[in-house]
Each structure stands twice: as C-alpha cells, then as structure tokens.
N, C-alpha and C. Protein backbone atom coordinates (compact mmCIF):
# COMPACT_ATOMS: atom_id res chain seq x y z
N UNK A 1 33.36 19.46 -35.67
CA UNK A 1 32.33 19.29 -34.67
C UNK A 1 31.00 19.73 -35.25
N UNK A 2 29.89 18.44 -35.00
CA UNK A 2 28.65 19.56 -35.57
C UNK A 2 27.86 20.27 -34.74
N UNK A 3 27.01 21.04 -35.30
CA UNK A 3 26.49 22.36 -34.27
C UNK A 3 25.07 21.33 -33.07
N UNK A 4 25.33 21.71 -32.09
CA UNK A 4 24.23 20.90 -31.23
C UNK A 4 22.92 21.98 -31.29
N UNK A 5 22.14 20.68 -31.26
CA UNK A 5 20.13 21.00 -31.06
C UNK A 5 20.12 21.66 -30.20
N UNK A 6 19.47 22.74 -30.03
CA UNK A 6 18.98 22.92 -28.19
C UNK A 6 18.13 21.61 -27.76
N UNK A 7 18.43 21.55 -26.48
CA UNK A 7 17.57 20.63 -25.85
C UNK A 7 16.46 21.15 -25.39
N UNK A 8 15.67 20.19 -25.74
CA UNK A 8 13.77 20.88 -25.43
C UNK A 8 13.52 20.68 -24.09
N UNK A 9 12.82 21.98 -23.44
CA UNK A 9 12.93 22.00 -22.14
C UNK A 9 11.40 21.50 -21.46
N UNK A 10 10.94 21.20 -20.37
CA UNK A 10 9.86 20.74 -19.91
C UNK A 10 9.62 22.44 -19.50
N UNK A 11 8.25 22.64 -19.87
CA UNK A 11 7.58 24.07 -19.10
C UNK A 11 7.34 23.87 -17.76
N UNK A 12 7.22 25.00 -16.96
CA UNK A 12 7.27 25.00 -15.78
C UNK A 12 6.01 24.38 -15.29
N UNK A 13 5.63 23.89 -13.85
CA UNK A 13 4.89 23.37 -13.87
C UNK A 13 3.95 24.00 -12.60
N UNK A 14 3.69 24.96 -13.05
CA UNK A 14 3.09 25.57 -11.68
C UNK A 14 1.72 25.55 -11.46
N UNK A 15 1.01 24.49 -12.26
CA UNK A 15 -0.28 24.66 -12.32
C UNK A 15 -0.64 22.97 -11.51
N UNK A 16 0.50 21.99 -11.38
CA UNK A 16 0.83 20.82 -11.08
C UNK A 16 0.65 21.17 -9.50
N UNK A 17 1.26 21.92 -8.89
CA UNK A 17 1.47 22.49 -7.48
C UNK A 17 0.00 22.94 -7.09
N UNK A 18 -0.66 23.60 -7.57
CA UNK A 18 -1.88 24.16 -7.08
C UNK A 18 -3.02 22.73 -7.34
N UNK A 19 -2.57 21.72 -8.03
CA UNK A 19 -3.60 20.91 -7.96
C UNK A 19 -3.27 20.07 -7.19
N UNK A 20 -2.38 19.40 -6.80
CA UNK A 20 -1.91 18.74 -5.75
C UNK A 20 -2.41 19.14 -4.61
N UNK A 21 -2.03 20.58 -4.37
CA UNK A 21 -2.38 21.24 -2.76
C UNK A 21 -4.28 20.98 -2.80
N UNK A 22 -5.05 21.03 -3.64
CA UNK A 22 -6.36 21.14 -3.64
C UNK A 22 -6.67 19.78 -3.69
N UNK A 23 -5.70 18.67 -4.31
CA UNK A 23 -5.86 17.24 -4.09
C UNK A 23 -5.75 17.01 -2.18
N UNK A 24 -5.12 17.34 -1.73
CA UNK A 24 -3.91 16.96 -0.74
C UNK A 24 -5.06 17.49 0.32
N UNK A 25 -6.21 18.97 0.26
CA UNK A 25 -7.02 19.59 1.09
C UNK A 25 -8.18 18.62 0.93
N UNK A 26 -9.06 17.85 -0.39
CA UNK A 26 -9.73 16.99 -0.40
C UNK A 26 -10.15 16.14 0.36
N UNK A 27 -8.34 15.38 0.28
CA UNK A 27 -8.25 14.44 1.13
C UNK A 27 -8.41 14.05 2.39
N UNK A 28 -8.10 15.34 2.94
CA UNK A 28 -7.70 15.21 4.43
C UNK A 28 -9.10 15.71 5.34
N UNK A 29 -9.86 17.00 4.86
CA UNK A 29 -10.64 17.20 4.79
C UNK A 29 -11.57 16.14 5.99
N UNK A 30 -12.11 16.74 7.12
CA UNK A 30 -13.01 15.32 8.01
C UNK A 30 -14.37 15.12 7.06
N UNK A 31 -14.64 14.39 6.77
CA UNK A 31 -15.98 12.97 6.59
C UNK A 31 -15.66 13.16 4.88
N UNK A 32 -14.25 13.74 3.99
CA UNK A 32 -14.53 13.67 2.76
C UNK A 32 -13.81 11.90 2.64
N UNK A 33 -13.45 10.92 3.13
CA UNK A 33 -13.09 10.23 2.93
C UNK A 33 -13.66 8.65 4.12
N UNK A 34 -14.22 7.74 4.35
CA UNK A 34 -14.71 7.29 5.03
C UNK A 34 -14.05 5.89 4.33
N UNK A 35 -14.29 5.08 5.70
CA UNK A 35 -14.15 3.42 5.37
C UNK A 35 -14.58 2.69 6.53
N UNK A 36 -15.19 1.32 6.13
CA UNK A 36 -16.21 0.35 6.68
C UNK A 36 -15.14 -0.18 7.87
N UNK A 37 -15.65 -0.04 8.89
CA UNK A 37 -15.35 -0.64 10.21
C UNK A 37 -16.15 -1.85 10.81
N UNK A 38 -15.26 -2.89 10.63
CA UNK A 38 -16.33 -4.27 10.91
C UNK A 38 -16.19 -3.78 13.00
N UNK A 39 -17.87 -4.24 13.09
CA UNK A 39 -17.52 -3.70 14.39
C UNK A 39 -18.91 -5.16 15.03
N UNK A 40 -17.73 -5.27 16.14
CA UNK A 40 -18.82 -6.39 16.65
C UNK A 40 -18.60 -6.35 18.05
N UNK A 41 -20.40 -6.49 19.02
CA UNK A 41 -20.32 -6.49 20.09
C UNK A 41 -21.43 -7.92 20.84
N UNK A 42 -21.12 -7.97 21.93
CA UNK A 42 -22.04 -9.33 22.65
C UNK A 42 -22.48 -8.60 23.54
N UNK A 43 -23.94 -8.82 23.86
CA UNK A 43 -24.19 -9.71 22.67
C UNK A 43 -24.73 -8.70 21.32
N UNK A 44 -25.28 -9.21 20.65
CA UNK A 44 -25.67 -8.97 19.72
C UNK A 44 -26.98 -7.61 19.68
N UNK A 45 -26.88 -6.73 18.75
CA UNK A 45 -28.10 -5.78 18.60
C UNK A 45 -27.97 -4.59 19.13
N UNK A 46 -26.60 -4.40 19.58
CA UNK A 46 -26.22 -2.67 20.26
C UNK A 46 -25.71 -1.83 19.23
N UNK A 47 -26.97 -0.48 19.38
CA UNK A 47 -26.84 0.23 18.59
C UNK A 47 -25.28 1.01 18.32
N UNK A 48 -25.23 1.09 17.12
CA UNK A 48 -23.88 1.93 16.98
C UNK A 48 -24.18 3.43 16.20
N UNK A 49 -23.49 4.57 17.06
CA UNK A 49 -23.65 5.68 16.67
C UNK A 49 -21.93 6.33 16.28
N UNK A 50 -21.51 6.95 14.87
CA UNK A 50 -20.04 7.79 14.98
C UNK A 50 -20.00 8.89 14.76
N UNK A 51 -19.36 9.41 15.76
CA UNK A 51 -19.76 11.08 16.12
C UNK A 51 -21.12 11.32 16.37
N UNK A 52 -21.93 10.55 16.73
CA UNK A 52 -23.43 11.48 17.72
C UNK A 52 -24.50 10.90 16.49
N UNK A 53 -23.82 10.43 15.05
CA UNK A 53 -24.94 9.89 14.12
C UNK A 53 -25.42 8.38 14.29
N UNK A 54 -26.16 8.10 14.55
CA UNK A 54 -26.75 6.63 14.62
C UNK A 54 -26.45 5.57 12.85
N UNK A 55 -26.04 4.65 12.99
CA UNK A 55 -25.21 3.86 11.97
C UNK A 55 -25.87 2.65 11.48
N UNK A 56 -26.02 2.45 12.68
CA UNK A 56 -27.07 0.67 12.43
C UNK A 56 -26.49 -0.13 13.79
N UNK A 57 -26.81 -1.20 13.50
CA UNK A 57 -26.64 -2.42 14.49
C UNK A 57 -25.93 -3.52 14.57
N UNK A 58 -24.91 -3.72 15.63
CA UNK A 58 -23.70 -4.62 15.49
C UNK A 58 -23.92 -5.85 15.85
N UNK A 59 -23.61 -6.87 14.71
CA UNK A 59 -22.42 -6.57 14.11
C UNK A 59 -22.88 -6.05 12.85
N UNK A 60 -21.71 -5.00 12.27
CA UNK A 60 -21.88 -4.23 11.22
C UNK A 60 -20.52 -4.00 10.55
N UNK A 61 -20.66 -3.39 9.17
CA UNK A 61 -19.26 -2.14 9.07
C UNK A 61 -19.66 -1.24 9.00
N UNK A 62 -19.44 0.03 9.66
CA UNK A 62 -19.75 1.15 10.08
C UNK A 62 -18.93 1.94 9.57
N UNK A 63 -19.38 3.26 8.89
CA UNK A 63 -18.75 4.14 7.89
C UNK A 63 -18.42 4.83 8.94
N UNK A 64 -17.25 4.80 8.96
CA UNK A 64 -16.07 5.96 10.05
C UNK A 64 -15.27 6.25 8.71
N UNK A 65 -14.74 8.30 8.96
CA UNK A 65 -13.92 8.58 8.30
C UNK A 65 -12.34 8.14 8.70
N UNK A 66 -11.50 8.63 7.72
CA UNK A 66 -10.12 7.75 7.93
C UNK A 66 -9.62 9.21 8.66
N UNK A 67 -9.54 10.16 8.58
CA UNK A 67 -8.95 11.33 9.57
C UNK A 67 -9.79 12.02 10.63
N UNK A 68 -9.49 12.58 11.81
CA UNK A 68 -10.31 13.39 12.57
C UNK A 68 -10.62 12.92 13.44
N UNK A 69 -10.93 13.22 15.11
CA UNK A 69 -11.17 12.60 15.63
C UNK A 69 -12.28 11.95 15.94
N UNK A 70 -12.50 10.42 15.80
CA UNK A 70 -14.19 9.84 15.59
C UNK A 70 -14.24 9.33 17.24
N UNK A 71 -15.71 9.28 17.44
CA UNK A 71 -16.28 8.48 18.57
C UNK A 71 -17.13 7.72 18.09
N UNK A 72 -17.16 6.54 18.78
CA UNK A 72 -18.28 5.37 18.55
C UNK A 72 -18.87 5.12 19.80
N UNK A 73 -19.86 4.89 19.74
CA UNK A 73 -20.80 4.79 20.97
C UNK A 73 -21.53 3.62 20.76
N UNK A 74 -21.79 2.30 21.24
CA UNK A 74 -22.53 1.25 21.41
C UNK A 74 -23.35 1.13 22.43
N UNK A 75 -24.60 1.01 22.18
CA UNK A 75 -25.67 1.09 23.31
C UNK A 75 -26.60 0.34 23.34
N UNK A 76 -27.05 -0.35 24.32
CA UNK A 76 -27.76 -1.85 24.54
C UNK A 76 -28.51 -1.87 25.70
N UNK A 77 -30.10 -1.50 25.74
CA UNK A 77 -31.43 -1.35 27.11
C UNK A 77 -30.60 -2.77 27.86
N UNK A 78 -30.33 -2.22 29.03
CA UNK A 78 -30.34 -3.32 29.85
C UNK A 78 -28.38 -3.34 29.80
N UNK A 79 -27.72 -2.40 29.49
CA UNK A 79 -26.05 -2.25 29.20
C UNK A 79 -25.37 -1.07 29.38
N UNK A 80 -24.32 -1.53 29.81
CA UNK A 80 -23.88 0.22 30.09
C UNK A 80 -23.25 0.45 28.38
N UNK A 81 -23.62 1.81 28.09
CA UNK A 81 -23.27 2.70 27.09
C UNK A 81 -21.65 2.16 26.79
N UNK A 82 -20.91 1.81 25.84
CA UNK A 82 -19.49 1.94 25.42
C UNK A 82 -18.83 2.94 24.59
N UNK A 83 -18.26 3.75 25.02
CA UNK A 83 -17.64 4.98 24.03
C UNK A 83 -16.65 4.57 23.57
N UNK A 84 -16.06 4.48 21.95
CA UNK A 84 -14.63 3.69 21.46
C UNK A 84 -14.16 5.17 21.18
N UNK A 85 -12.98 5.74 21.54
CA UNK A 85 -12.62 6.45 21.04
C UNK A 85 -11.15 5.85 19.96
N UNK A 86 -11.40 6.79 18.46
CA UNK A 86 -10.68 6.15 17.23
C UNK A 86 -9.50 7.19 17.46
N UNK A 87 -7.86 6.96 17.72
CA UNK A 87 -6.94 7.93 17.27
C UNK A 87 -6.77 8.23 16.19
N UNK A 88 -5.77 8.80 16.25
CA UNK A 88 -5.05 8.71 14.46
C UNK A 88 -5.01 7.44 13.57
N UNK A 89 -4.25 6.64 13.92
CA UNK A 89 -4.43 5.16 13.67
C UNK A 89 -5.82 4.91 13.74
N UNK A 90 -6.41 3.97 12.75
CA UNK A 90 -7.58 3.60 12.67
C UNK A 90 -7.06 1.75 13.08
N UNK A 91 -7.95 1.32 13.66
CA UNK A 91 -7.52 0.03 13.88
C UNK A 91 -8.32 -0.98 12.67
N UNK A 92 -8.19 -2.01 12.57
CA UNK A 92 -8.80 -3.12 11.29
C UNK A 92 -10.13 -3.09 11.78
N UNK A 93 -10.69 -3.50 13.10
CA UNK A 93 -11.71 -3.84 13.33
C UNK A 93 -12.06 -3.48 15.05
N UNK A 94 -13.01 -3.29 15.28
CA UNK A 94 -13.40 -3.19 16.83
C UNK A 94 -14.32 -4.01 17.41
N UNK A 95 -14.48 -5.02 19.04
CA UNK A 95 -15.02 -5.78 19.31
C UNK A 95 -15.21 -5.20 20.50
N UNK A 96 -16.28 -5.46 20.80
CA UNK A 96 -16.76 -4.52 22.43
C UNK A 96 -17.67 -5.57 23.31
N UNK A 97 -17.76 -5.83 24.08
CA UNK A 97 -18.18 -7.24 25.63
C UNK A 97 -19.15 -5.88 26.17
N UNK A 98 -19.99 -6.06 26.40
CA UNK A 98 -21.13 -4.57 27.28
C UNK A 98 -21.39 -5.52 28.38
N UNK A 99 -21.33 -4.57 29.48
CA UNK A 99 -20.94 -4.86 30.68
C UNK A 99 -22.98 -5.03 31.43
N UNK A 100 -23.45 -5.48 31.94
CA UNK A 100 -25.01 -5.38 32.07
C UNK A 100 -25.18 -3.97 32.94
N UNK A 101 -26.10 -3.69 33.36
CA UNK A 101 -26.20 -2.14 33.90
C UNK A 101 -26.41 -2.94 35.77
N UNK A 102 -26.36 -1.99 36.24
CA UNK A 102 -26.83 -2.33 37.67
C UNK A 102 -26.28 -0.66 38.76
N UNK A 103 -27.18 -1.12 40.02
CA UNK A 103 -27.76 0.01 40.47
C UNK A 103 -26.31 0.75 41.01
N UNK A 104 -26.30 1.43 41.65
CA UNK A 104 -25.30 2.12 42.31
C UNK A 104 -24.39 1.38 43.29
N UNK A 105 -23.61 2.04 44.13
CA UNK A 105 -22.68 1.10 44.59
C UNK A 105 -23.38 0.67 46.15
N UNK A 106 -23.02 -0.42 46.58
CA UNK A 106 -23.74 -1.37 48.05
C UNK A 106 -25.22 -1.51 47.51
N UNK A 107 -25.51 -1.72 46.13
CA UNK A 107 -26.74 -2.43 45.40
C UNK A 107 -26.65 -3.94 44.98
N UNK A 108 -25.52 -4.68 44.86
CA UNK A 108 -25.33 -5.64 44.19
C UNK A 108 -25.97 -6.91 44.56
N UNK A 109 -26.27 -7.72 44.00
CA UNK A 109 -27.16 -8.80 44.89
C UNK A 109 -26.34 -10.09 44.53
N UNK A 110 -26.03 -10.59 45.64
CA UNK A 110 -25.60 -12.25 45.50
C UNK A 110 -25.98 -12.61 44.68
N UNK A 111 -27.39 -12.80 44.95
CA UNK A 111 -28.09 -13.89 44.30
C UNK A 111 -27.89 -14.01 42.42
N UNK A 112 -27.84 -12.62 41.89
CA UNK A 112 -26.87 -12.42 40.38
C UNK A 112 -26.24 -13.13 40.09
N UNK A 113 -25.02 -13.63 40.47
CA UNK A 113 -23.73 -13.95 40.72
C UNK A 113 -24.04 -15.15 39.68
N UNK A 114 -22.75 -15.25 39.14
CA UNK A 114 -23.20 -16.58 38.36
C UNK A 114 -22.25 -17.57 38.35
C-alpha cells in the first residue's frame, strides 16, 4: 500500500460571513437601493411626490426604493389628491384616474353631469 498525501484543506472562512452580513445590511437598508416606477395618471400633469419628496410629473418612472414602506402621492389643481400606498411587493407599474374635486356633500349640481 502506498503512504497517502494529506488532503489540503480549505481555511476557514470567517471573514466570508462578516462580508455577506455587511452585503445583506447594504441591501436592505431603506433608499440604499431604488427602481423606476412607470407611473401614469389622467389626465395628464399630476404631480408625483415618494415619501413627502416631489419626483416630477406623470407620466413618469419614478425612483421608489425596492424595501420600506413607500407612499406616492399624485396631485392635480382642480383633483382630489391620490395616496398609492407600495407594500412589500412592489407592483410593475401604477395607473391612477383623479377623481375632479367638488364641494361638500348636498353641493352637487345637475347641471355637471355628463
């Protein structure tokens, strides 16, 4: 029988673990990671704000982060305000209809009507 090699061992890898965990905190981290949200509303020209920052004007893609909880707000003189709230799930895209503004309730006028 001939005498066996030692087998060469892999060193431990404990320096692999601490970069991962600091990869893994990066990541998750709210606004270190963002992506373009095609976002479209009618009609056209309502401002879009996420989380309370003003973004630009829809239709757009709008830099929302991918974790945390986001709000979108669409707002249009002459429209009621739309708040999107984003869950966990981020959806592909968001489309929002703004409703026209009008006065309080037993204000409504026939004559509107269309």
């Amino acid at each position: 029988m001939l005498p066996s090699a030692p087998v060469p061992r892999l060193p431990p890898r404990r320096h692999l673990g601490a970069a991962a965990a600091v990869a893994l905190i990066a990541a998750i981290a709210p606004g270190c990671l963002v992506h373009r949200l095609p976002i479209i509303a009618a009609p056209v020209g309502a401002s879009v704000s996420v989380n309370g920052t003003r973004v630009g004007v829809a239709p757009m893609d709008a830099p929302v982060p991918l974790v945390g909880p986001t709000i979108l707000l669409l707002e249009l003189s002459g429209y009621r305000p739309v708040p999107v709230r984003l869950g966990f799930f981020r959806p592909h895209g968001v489309e929002v209809l703004l409703v026209p503004e009008h006065g309080g309730a037993g204000t409504w006028d026939p004559s509107r009507a269309e």
